[in-house]
PDB file of N, CA and C in Angstrom:
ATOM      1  N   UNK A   1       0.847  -1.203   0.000  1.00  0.00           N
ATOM      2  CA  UNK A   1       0.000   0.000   0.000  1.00  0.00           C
ATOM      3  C   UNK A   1       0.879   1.250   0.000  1.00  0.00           C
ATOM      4  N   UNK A   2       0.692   2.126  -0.747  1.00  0.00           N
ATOM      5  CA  UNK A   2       1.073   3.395  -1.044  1.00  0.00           C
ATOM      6  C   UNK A   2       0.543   4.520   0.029  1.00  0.00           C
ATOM      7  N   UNK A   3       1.575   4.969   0.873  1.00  0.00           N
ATOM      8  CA  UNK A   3       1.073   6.185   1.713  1.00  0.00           C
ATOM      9  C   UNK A   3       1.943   7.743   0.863  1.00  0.00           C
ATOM     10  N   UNK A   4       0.885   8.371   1.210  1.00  0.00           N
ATOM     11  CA  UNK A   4       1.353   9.636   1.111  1.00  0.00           C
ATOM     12  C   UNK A   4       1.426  10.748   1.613  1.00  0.00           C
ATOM     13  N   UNK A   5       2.389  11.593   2.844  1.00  0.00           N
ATOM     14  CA  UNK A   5       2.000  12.495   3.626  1.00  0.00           C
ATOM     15  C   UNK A   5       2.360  13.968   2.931  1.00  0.00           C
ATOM     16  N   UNK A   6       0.946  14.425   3.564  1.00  0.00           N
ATOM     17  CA  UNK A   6       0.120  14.963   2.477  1.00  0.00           C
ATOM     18  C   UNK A   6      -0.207  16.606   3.205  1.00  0.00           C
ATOM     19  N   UNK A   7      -0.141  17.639   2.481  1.00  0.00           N
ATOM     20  CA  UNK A   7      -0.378  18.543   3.119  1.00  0.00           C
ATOM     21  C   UNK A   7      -1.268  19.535   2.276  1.00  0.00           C
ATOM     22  N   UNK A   8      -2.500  19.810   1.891  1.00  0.00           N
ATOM     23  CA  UNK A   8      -3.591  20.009   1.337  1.00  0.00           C
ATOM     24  C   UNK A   8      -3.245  21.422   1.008  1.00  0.00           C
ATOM     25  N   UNK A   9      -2.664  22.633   1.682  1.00  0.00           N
ATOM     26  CA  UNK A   9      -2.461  23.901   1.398  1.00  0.00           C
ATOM     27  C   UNK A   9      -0.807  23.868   0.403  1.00  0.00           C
ATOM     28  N   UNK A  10      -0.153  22.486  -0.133  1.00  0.00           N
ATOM     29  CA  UNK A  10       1.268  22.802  -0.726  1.00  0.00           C
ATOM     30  C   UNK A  10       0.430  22.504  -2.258  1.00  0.00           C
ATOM     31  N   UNK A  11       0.647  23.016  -3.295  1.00  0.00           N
ATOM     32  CA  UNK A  11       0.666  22.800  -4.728  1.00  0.00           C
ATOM     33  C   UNK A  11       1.045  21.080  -4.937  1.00  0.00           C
ATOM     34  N   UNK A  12       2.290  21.191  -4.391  1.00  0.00           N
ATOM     35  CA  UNK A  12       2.937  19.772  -4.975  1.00  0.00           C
ATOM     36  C   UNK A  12       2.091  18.564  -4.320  1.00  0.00           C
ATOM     37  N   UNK A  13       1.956  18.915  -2.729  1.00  0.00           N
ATOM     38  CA  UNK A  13       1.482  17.622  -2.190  1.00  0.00           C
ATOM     39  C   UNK A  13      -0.063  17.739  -3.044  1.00  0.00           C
ATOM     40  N   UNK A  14      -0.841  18.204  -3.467  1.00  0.00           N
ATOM     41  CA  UNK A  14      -2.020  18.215  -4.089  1.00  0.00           C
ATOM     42  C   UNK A  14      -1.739  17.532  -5.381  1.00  0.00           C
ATOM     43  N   UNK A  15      -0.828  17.667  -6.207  1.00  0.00           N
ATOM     44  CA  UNK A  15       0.224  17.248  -7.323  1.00  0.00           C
ATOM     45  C   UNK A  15       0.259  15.765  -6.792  1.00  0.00           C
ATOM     46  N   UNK A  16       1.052  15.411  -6.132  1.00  0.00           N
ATOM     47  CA  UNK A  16       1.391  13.984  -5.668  1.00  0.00           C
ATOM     48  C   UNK A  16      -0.539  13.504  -5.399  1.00  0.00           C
ATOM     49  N   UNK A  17      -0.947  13.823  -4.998  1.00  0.00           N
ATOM     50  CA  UNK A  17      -2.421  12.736  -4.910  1.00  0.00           C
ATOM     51  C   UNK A  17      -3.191  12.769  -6.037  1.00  0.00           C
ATOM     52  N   UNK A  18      -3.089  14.280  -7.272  1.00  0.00           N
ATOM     53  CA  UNK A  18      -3.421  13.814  -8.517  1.00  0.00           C
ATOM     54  C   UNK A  18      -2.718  12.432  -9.253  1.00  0.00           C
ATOM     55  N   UNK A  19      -1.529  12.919  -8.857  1.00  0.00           N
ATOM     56  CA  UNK A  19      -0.637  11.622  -9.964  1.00  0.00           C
ATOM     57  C   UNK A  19      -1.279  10.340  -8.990  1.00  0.00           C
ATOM     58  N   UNK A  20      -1.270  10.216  -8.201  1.00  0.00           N
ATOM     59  CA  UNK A  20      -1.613   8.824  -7.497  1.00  0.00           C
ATOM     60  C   UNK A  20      -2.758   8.561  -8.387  1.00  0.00           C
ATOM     61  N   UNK A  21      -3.648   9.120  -7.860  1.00  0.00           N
ATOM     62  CA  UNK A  21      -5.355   8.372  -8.053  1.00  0.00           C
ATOM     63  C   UNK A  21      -5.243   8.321  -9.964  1.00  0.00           C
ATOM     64  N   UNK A  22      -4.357   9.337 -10.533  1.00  0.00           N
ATOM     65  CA  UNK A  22      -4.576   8.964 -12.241  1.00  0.00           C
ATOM     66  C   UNK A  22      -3.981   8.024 -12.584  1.00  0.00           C
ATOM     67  N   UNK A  23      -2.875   7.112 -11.594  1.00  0.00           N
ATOM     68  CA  UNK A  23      -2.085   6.046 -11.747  1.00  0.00           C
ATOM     69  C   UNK A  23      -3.044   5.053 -11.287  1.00  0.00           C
ATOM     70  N   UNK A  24      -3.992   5.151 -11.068  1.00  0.00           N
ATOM     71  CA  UNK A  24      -4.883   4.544 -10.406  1.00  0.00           C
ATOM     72  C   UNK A  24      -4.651   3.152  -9.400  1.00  0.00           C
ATOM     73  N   UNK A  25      -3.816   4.326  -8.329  1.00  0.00           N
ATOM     74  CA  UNK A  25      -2.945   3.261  -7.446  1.00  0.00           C
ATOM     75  C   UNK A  25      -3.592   3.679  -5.922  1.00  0.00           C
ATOM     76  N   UNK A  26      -3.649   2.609  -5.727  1.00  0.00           N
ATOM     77  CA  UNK A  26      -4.602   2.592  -3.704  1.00  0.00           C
ATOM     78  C   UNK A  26      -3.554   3.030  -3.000  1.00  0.00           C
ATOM     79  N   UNK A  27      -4.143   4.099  -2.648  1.00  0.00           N
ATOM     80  CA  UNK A  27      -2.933   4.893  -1.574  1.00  0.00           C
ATOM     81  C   UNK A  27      -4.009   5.617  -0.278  1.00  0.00           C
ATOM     82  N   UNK A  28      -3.172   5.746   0.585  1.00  0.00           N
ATOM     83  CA  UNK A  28      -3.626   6.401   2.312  1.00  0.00           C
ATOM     84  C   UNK A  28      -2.603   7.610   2.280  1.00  0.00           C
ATOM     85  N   UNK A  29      -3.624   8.604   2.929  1.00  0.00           N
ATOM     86  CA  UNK A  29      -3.043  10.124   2.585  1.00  0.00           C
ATOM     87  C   UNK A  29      -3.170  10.044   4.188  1.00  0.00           C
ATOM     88  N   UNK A  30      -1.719  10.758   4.296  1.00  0.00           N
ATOM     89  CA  UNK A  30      -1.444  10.775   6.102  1.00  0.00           C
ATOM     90  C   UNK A  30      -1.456  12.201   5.997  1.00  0.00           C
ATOM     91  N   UNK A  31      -2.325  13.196   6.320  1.00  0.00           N
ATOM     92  CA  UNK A  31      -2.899  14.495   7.058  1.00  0.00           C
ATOM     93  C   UNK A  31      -1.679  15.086   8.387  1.00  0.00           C
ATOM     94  N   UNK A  32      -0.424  14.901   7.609  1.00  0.00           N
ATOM     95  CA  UNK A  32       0.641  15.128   9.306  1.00  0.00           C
ATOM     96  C   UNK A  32       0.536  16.392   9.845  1.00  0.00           C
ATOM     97  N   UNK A  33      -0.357  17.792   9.105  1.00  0.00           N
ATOM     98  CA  UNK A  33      -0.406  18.589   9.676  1.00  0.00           C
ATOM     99  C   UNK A  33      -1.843  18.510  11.089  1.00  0.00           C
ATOM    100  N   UNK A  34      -2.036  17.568  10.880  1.00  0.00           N
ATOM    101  CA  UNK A  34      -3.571  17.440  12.005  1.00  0.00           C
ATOM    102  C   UNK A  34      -2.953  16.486  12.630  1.00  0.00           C
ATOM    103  N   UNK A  35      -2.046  15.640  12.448  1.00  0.00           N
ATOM    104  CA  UNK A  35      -1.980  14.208  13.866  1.00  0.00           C
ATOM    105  C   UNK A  35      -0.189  14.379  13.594  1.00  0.00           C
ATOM    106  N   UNK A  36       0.236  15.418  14.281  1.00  0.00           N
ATOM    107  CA  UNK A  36       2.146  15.453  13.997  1.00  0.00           C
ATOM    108  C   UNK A  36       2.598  13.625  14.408  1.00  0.00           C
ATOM    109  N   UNK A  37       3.615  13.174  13.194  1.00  0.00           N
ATOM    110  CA  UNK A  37       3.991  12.239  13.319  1.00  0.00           C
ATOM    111  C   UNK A  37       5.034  12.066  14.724  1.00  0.00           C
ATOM    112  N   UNK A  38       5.036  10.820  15.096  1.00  0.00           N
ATOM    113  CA  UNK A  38       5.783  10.317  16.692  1.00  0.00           C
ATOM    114  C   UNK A  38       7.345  10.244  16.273  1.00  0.00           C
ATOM    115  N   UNK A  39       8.354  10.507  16.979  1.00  0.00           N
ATOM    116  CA  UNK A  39       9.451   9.773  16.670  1.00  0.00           C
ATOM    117  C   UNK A  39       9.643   8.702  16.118  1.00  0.00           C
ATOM    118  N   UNK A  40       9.437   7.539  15.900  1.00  0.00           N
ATOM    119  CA  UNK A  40       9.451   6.427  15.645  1.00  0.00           C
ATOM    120  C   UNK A  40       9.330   6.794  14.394  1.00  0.00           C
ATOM    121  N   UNK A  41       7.906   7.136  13.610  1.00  0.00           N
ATOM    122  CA  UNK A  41       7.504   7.030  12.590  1.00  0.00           C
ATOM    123  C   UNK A  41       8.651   8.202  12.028  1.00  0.00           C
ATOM    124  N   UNK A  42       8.960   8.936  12.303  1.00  0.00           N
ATOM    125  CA  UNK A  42       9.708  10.269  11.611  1.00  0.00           C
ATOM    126  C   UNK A  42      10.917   9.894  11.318  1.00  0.00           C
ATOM    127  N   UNK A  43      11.598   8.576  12.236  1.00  0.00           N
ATOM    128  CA  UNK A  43      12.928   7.781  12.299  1.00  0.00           C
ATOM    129  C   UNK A  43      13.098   7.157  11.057  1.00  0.00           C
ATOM    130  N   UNK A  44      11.760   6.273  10.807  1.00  0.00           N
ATOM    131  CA  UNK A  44      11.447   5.477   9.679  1.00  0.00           C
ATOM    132  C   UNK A  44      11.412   5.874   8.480  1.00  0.00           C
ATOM    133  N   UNK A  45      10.761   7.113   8.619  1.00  0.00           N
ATOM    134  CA  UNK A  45      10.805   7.661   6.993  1.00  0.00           C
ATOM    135  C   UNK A  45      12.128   8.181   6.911  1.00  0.00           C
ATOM    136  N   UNK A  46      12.659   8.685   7.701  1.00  0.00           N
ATOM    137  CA  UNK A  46      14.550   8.948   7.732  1.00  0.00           C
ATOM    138  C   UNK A  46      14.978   7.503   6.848  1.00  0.00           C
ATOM    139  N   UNK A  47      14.691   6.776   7.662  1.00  0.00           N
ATOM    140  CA  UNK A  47      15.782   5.412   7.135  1.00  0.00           C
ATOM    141  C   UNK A  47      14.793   5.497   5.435  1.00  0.00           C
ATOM    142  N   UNK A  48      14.061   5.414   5.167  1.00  0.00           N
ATOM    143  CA  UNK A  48      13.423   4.700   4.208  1.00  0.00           C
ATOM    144  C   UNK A  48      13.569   5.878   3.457  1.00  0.00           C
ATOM    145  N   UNK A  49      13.851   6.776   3.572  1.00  0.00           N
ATOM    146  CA  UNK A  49      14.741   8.168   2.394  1.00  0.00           C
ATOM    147  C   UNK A  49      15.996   8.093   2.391  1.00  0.00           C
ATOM    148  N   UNK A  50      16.772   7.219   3.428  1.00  0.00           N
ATOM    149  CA  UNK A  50      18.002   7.384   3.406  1.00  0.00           C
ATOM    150  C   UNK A  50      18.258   9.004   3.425  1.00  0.00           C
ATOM    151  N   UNK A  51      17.826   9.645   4.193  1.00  0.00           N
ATOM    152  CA  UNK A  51      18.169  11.167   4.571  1.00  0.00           C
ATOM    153  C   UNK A  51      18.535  11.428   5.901  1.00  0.00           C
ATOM    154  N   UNK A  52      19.290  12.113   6.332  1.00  0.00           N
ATOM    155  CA  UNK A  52      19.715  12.645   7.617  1.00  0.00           C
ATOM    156  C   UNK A  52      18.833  13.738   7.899  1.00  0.00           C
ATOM    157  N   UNK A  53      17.810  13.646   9.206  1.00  0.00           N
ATOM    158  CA  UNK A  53      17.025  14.854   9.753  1.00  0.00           C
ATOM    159  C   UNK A  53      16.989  16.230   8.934  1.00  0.00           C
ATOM    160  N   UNK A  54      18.553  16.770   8.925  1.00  0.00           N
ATOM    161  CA  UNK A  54      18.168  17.780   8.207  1.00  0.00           C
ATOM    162  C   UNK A  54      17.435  17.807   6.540  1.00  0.00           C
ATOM    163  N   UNK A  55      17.928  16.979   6.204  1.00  0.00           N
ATOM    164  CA  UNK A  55      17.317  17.004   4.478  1.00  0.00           C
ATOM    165  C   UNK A  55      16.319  16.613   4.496  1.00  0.00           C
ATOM    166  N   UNK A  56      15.172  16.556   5.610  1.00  0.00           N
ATOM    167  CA  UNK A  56      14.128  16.293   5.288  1.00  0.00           C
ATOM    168  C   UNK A  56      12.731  17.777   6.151  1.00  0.00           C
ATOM    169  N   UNK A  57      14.072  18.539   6.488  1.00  0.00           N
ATOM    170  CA  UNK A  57      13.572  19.915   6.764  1.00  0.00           C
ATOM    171  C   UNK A  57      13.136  20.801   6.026  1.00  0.00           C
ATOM    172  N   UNK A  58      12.373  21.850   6.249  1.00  0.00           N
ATOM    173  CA  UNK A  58      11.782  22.897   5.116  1.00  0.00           C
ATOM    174  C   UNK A  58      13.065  23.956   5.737  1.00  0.00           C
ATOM    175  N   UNK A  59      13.958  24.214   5.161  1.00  0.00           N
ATOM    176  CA  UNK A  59      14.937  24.874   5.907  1.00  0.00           C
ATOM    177  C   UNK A  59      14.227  26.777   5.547  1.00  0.00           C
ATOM    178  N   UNK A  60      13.530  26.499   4.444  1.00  0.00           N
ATOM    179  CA  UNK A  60      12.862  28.404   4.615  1.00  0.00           C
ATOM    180  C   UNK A  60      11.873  28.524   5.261  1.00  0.00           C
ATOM    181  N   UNK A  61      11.338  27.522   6.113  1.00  0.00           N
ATOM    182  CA  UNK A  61       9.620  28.259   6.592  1.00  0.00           C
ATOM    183  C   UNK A  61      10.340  29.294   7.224  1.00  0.00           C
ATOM    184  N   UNK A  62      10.070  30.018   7.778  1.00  0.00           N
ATOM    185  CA  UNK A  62       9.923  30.928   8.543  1.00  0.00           C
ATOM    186  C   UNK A  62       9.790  30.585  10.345  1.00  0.00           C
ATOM    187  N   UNK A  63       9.323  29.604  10.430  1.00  0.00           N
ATOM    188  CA  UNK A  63       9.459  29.005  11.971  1.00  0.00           C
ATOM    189  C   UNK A  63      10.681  28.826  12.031  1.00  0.00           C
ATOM    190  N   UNK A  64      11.527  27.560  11.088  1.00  0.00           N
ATOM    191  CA  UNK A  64      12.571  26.980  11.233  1.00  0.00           C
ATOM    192  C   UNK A  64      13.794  28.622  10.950  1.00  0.00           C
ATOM    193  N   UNK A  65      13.684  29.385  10.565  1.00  0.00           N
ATOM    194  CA  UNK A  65      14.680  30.425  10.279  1.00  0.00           C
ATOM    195  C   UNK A  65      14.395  31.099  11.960  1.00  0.00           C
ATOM    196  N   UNK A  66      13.433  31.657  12.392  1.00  0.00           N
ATOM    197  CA  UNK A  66      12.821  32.278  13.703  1.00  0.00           C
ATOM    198  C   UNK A  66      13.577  31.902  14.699  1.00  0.00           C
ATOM    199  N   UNK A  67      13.556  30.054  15.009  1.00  0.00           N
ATOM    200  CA  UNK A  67      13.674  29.367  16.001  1.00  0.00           C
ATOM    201  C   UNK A  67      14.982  28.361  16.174  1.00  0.00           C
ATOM    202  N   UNK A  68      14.996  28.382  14.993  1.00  0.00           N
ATOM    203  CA  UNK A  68      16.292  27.138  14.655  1.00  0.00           C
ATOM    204  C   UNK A  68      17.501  27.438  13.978  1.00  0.00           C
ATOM    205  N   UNK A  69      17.695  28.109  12.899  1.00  0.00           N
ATOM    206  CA  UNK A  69      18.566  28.430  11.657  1.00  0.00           C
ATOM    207  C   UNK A  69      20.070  28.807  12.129  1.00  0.00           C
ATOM    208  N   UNK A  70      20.359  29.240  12.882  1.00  0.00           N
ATOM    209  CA  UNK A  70      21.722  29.163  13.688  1.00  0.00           C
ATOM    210  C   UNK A  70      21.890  28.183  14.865  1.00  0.00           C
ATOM    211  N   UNK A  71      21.138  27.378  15.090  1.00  0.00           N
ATOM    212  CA  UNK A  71      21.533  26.972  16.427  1.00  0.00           C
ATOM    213  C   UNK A  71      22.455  25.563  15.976  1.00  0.00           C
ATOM    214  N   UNK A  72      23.049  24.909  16.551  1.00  0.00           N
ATOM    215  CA  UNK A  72      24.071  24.041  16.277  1.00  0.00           C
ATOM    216  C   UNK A  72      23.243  22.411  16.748  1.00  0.00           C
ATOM    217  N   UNK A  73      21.878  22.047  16.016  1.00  0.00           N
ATOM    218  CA  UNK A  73      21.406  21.272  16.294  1.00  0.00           C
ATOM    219  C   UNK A  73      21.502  19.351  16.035  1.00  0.00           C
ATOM    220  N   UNK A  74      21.285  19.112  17.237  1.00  0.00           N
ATOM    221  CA  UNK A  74      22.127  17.288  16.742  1.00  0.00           C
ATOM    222  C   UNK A  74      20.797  16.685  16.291  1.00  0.00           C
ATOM    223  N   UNK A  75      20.353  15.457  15.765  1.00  0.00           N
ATOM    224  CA  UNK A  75      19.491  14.800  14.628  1.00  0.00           C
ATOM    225  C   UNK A  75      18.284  15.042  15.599  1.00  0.00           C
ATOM    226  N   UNK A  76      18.380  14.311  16.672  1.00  0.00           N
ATOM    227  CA  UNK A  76      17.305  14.170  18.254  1.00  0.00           C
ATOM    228  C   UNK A  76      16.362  15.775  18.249  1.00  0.00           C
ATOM    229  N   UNK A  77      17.311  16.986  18.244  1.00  0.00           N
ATOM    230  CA  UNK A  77      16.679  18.138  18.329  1.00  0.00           C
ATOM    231  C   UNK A  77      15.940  18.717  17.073  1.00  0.00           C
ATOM    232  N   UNK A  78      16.743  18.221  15.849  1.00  0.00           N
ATOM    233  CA  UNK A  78      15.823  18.601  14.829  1.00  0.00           C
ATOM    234  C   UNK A  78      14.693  17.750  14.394  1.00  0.00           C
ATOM    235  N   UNK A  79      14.430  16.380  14.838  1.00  0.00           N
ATOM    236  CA  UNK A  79      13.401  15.424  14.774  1.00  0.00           C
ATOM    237  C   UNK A  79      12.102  16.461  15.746  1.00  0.00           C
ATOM    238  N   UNK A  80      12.940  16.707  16.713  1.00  0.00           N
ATOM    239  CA  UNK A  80      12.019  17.347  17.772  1.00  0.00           C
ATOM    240  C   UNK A  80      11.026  18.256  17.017  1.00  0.00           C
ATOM    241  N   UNK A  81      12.112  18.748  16.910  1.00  0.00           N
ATOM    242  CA  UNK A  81      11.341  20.461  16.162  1.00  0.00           C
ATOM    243  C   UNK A  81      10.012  20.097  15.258  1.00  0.00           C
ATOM    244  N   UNK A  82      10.431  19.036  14.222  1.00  0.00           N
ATOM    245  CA  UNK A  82      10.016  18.358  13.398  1.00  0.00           C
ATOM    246  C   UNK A  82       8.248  17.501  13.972  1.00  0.00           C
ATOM    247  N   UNK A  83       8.368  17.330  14.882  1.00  0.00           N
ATOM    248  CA  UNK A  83       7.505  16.945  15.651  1.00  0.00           C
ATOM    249  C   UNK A  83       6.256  17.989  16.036  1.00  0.00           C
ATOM    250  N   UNK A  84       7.522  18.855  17.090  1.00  0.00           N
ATOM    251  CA  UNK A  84       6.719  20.181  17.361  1.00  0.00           C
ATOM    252  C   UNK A  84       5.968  21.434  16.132  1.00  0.00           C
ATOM    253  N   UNK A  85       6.563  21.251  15.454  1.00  0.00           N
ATOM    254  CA  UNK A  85       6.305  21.676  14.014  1.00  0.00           C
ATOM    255  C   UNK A  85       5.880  21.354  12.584  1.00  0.00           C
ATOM    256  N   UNK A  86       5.008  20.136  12.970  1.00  0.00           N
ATOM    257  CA  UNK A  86       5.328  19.319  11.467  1.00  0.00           C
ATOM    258  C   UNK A  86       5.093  19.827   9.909  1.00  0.00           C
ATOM    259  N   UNK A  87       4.997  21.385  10.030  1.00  0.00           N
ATOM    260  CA  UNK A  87       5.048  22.621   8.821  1.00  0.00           C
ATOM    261  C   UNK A  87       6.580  21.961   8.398  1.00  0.00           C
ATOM    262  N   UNK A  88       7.547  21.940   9.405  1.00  0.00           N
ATOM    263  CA  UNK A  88       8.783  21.649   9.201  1.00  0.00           C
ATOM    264  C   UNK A  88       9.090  20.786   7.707  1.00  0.00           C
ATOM    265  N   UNK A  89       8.423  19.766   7.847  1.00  0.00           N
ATOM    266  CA  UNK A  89       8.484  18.614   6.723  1.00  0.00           C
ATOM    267  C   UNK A  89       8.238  18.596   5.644  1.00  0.00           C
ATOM    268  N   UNK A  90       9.540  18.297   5.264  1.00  0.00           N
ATOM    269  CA  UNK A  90       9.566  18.574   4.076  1.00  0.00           C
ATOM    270  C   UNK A  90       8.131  17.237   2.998  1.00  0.00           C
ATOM    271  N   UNK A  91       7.812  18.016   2.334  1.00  0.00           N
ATOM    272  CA  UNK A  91       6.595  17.569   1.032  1.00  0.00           C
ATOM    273  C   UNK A  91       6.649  17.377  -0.050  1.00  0.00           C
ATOM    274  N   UNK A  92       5.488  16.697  -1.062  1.00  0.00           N
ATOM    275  CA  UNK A  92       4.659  15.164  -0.152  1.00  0.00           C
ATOM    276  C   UNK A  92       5.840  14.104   0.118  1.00  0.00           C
ATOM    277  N   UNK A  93       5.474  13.310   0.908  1.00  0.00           N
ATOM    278  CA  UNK A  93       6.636  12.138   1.097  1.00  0.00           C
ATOM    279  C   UNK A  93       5.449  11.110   0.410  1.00  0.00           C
ATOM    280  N   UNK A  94       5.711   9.964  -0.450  1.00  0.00           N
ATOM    281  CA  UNK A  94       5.599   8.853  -0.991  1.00  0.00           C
ATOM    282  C   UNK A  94       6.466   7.541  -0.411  1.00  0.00           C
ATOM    283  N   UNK A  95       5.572   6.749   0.268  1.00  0.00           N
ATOM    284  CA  UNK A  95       6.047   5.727   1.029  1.00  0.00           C
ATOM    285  C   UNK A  95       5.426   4.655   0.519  1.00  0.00           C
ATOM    286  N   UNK A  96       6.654   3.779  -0.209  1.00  0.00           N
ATOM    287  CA  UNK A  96       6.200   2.039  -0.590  1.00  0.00           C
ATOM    288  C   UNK A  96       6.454   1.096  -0.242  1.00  0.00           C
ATOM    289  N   UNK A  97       6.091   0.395   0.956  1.00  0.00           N
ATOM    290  CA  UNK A  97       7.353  -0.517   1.351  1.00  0.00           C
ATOM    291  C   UNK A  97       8.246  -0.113   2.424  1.00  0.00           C
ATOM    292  N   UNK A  98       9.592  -0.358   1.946  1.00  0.00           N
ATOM    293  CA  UNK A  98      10.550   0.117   2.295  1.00  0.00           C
ATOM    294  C   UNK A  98      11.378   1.054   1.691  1.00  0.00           C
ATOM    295  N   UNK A  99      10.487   1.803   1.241  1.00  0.00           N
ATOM    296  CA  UNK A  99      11.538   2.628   0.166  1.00  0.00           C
ATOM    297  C   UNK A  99      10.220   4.346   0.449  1.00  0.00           C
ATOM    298  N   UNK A 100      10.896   5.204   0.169  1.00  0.00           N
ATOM    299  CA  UNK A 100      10.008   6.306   0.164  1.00  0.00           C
ATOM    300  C   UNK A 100      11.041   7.431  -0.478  1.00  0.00           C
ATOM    301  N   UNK A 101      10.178   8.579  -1.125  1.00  0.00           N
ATOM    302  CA  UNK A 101      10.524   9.349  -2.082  1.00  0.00           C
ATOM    303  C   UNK A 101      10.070  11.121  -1.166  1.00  0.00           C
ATOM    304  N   UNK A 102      11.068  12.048  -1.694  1.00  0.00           N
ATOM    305  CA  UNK A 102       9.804  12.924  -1.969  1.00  0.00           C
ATOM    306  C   UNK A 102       9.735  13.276  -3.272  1.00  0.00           C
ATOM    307  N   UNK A 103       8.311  13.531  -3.726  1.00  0.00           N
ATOM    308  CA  UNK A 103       7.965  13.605  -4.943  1.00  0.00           C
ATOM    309  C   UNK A 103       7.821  15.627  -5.763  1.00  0.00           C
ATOM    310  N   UNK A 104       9.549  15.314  -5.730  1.00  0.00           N
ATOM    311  CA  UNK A 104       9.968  16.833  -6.127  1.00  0.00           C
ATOM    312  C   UNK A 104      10.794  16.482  -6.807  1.00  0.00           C
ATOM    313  N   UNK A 105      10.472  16.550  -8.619  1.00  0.00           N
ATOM    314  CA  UNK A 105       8.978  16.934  -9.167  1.00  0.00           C
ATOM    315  C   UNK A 105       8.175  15.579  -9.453  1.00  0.00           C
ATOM    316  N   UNK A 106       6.904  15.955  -8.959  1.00  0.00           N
ATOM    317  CA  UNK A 106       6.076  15.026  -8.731  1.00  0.00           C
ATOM    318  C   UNK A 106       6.275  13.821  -9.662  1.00  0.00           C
ATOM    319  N   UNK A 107       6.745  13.546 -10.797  1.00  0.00           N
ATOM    320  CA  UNK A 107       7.038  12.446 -11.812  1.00  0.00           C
ATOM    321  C   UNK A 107       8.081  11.444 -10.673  1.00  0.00           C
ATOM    322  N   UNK A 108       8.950  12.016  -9.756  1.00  0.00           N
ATOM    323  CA  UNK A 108       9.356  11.021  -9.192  1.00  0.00           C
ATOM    324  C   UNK A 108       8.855   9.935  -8.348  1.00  0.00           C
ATOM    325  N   UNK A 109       7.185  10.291  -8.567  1.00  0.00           N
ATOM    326  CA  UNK A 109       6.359   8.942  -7.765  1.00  0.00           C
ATOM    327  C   UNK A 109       6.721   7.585  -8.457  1.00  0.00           C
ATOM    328  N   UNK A 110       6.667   7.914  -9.845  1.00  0.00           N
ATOM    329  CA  UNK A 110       7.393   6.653 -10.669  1.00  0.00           C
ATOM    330  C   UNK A 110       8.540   6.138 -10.374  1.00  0.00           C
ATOM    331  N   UNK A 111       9.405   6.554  -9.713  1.00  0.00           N
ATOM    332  CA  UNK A 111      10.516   5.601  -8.837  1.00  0.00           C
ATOM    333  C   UNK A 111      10.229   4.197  -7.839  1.00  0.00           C
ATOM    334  N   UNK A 112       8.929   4.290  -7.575  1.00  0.00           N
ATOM    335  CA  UNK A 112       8.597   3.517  -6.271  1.00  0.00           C
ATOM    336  C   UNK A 112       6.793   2.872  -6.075  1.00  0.00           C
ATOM    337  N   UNK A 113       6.325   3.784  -7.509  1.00  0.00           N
ATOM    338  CA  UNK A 113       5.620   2.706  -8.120  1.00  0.00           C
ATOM    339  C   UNK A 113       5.564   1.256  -8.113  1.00  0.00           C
TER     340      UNK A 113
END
């Protein structure tokens, strides 16, 4: 099953659930701005992007520049933030398996198809 966390006010993540449903592929849209994802789960999509905390940051919102952008933060504190913030996250993420994408530009859902 195809998940996709999904954020209804980004262009792209709206992009990523067109291409889904015209691929006409069964997918679950995870809403992370209404239920912020747990550590665990935020760990997982780390491993399954093969990304380190930061590359999976929105490094311009405006929270993360406010609150974070100089501070000398280790993986634990920026997961945090990430938590406390889940604007933070970076969008849409495409999760298959064991493998997950973000779909920037959205054609890269076809990787994991």
């Amino acid at each position: 099953m195809i998940t996709i966390y999904h954020n209804n006010r980004c262009s792209k993540s709206r992009e990523g659930v067109c291409f889904l449903e015209d691929a006409k592929t069964e997918f679950e849209i995870v809403n992370y701005l209404e239920k912020s994802p747990k550590k665990r789960e935020i760990k997982s999509l780390l491993k399954k992007l093969k990304f380190k905390p930061i590359e999976l940051v929105r490094q311009k919102e405006a929270i993360w520049i406010e609150n974070y952008k100089d501070k000398n933060l280790c993986d634990d504190e920026i997961i945090e933030a990430m938590i406390k913030f889940p604007i933070l996250i970076e969008r849409p993420i495409i999760v298959n398996g064991n493998k997950a994408i973000i779909a920037r530009p959205t054609e890269k859902i076809l990787e994991i198809l």
